[in-house]
Protein backbone atom coordinates (compact mmCIF):
# COMPACT_ATOMS: atom_id res chain seq x y z
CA UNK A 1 125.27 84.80 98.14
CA UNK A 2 122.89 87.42 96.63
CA UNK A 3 119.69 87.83 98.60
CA UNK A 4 116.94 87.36 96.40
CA UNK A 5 113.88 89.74 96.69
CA UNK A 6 110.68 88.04 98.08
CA UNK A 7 107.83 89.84 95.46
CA UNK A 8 105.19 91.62 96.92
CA UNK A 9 101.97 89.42 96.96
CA UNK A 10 104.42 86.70 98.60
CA UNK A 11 106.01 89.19 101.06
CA UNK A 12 102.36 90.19 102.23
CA UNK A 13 101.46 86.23 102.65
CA UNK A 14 104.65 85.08 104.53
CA UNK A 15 105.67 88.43 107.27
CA UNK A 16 102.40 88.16 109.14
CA UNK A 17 103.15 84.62 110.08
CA UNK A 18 105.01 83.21 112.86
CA UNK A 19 108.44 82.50 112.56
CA UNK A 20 107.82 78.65 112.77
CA UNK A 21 105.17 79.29 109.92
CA UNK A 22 107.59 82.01 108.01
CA UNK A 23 110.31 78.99 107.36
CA UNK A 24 107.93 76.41 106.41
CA UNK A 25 106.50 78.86 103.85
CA UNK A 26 109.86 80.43 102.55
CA UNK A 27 111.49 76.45 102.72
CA UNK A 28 108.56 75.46 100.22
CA UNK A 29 108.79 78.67 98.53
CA UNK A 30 110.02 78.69 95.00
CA UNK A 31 111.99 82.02 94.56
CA UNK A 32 112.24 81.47 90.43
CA UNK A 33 108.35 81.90 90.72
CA UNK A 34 105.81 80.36 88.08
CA UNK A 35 106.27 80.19 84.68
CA UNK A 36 104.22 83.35 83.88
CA UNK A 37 102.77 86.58 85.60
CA UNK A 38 100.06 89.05 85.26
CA UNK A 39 102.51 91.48 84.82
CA UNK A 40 100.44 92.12 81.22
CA UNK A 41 97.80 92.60 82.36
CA UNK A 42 98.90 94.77 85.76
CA UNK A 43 99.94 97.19 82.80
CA UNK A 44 96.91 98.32 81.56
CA UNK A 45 95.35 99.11 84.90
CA UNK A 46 96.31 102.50 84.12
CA UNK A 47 94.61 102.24 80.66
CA UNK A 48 91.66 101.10 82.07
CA UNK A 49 90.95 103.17 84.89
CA UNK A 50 92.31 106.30 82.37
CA UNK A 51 92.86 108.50 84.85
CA UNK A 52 92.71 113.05 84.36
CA UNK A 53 95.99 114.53 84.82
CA UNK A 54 96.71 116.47 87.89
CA UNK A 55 95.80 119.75 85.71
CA UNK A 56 92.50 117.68 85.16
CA UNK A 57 92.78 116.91 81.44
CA UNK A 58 91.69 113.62 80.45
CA UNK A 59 93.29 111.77 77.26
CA UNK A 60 90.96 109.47 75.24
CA UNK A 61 91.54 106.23 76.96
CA UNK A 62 92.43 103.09 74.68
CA UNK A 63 89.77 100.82 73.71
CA UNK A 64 89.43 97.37 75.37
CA UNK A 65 90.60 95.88 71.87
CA UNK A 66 93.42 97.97 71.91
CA UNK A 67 94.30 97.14 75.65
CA UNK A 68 93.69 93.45 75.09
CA UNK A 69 96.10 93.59 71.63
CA UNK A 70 98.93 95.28 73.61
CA UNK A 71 97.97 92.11 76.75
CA UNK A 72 98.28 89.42 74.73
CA UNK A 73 101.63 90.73 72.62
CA UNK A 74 103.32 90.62 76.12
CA UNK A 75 102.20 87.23 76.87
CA UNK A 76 104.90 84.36 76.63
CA UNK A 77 102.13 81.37 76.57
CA UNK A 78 98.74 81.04 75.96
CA UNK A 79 97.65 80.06 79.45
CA UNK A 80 98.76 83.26 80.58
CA UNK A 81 97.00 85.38 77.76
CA UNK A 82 93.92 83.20 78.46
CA UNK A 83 93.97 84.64 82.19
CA UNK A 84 95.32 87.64 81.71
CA UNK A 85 92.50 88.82 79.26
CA UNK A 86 90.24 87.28 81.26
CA UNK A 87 91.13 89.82 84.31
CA UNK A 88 91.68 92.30 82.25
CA UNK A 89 87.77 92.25 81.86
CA UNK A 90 86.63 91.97 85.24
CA UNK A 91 88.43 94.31 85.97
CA UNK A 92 87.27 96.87 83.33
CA UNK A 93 83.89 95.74 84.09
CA UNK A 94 84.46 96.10 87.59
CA UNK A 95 85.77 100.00 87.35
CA UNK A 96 82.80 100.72 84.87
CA UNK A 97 79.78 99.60 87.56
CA UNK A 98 82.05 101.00 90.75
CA UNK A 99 84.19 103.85 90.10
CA UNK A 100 84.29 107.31 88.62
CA UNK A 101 86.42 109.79 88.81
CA UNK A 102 89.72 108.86 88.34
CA UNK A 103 92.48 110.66 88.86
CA UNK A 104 96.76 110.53 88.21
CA UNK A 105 98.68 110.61 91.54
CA UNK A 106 102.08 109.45 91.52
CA UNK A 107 102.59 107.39 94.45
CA UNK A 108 106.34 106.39 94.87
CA UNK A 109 107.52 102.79 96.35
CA UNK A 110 108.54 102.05 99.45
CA UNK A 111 111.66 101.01 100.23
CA UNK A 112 112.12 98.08 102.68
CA UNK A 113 115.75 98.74 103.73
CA UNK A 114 118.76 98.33 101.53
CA UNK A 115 116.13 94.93 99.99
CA UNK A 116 114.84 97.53 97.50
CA UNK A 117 111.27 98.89 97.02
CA UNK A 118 107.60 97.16 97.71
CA UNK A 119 104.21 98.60 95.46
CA UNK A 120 100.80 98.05 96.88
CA UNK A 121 99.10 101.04 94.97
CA UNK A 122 98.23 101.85 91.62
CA UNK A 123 99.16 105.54 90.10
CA UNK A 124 96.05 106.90 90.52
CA UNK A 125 93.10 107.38 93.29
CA UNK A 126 89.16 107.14 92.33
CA UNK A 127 85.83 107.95 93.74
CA UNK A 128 84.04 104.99 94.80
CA UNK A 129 80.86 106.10 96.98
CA UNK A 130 82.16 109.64 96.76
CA UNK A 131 85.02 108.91 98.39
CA UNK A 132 88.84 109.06 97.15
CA UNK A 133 89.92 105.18 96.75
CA UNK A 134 93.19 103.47 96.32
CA UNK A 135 93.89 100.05 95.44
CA UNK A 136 96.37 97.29 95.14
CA UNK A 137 95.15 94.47 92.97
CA UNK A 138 95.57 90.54 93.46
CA UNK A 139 94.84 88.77 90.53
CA UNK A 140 96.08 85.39 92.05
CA UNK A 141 93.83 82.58 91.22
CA UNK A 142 94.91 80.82 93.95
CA UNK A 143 97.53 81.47 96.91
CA UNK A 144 96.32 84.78 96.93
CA UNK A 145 96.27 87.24 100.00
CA UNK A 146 94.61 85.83 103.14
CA UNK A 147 92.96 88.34 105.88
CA UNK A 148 96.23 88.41 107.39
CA UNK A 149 97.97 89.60 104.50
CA UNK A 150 95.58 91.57 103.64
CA UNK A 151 96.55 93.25 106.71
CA UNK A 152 99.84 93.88 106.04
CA UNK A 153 98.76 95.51 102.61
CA UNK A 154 96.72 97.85 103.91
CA UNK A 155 99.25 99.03 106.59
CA UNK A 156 101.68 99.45 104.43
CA UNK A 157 99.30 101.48 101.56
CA UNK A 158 98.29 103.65 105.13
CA UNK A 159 102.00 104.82 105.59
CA UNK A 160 102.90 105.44 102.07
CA UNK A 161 99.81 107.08 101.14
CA UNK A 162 97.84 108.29 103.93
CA UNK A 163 100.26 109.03 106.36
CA UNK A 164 102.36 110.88 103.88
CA UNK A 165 100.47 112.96 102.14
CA UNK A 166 97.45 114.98 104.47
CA UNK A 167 96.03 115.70 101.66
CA UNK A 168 94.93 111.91 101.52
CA UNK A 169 94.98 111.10 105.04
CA UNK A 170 90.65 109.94 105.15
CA UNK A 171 90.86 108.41 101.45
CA UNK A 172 89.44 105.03 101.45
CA UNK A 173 91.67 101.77 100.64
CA UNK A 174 90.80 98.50 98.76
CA UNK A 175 92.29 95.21 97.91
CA UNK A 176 90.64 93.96 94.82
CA UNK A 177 90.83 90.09 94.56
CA UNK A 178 90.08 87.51 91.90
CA UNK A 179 90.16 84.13 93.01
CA UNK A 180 88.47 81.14 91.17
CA UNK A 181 84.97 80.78 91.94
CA UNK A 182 82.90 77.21 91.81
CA UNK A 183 82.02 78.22 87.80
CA UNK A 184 84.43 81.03 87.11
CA UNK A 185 86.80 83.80 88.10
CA UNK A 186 84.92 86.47 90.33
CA UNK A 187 85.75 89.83 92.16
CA UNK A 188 86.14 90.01 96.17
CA UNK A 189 86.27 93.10 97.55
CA UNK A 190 88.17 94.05 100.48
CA UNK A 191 88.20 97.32 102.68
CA UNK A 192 90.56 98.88 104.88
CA UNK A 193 89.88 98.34 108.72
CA UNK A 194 91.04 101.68 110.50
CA UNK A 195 91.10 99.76 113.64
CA UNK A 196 93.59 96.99 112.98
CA UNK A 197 96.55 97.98 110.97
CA UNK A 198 100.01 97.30 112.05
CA UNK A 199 102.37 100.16 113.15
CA UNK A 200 105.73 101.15 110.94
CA UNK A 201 107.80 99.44 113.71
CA UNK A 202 105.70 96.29 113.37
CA UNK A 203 106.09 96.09 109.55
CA UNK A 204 109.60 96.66 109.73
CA UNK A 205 110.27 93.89 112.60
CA UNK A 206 107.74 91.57 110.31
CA UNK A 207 109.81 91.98 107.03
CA UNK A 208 113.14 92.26 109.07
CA UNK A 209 112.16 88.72 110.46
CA UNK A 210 110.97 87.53 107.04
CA UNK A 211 114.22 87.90 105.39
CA UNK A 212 116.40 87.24 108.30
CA UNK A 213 114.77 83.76 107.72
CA UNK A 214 114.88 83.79 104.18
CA UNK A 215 118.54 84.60 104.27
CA UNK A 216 118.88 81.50 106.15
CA UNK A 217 116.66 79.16 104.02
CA UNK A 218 118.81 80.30 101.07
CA UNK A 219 122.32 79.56 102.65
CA UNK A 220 120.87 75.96 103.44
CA UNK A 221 119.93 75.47 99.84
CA UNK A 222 123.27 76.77 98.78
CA UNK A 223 124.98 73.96 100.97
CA UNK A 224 122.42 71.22 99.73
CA UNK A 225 122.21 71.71 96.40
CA UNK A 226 125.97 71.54 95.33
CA UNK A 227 125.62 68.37 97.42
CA UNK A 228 123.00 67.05 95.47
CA UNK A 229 124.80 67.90 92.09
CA UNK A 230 128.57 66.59 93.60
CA UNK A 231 126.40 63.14 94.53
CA UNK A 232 124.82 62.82 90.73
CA UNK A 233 128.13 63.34 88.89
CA UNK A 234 130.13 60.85 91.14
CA UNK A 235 127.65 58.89 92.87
């Protein structure tokens, strides 16, 4: 049975539980996910933010009708072009009133064991206050990373970033949320506490745990659900 890969706004939610919470979560989990992402809109954050090469040349970055034609060609329904373009210009708003500065770095995944690799950075660093700034978006509506999670994000953006390149060891880090507000969508900052981050050890033991469990949830599905189909046919 293959194990399937948790993705990485889920994996964030789930390892900082407790085991007892981890298998309620992964048992009501549905690994097939919804029927659309914001992987459209994800894609342009590179557009948006149109970041100087590391020789400092800057290309003339898209227009927003331009990003928001190439959006909504990769959208599969219109409820996910409807949210996807409306992200798409928070988030552009967002980097207009905040940032400056942006520049290319090339930040590679991180591998979690033989699982594969985890992202919780964009491609490029900005100045936000004058200081460098990475980020890792959440675009969730809903079920969207808690405090905890946010956490885990952060730790693991401090070992892949930070602790891996010096040159980046004080650069600031920030979670950029957009859940549904009483009216409409808004953005909710969050900002890397230096003081509680988890160790490489603990985010190893928390994702070792995670799909230790998950292995197990799956192998109980596998039993049930050829039972379920046997008892349909010839029940």
């Amino acid at each position: 049975m293959k194990l399937r890969r948790l993705p990485e706004t889920d994996l964030a939610r789930i390892a900082p539980l407790s085991a007892a919470m981890k298998r309620r979560a992964l048992q009501s989990f549905n690994s097939g996910g919804g029927s659309w992402s914001y992987e459209p809109a994800r894609s342009q954050n590179f557009n948006i933010a149109n970041p100087a090469n590391p020789l400092g040349l800057i290309s003339p970055r898209p227009s927003m009708e331009k990003i928001k034609e190439i959006v909504s060609r990769r959208c599969r329904c219109d409820e996910q072009q409807e949210s996807c373009l409306e992200v798409v210009d928070l988030f552009d708003h967002w980097y207009r009133q905040k940032s400056s500065g942006a520049v290319e770095r090339v930040v590679p995944s991180m591998a979690i064991g033989s699982l594969g690799l985890v992202r919780y950075w964009e491609n490029f660093f900005f100045q936000v206050n004058g200081r460098n700034t990475f980020l890792f978006i959440d675009y969730r509506r809903t079920n969207g990373l808690t405090v905890r999670a946010r956490k885990f994000v952060f730790s693991m953006m401090h070992q892949q970033i930070r602790l891996a390149d010096p040159d980046f060891f004080d650069s600031n880090l920030l979670v950029l949320r957009f859940p549904q507000g009483k009216e409409e969508r808004v953005i909710s900052e969050s900002w890397v506490n230096d003081d509680d981050l988890y160790s490489l050890a603990e985010l190893s033991q928390l994702i070792d745990e995670t799909y230790s469990i998950w292995r197990e949830v799956l192998a109980e599905r596998h039993i049930v659900e050829p039972k379920r189909a046997a008892g349909g046919m010839f029940g």
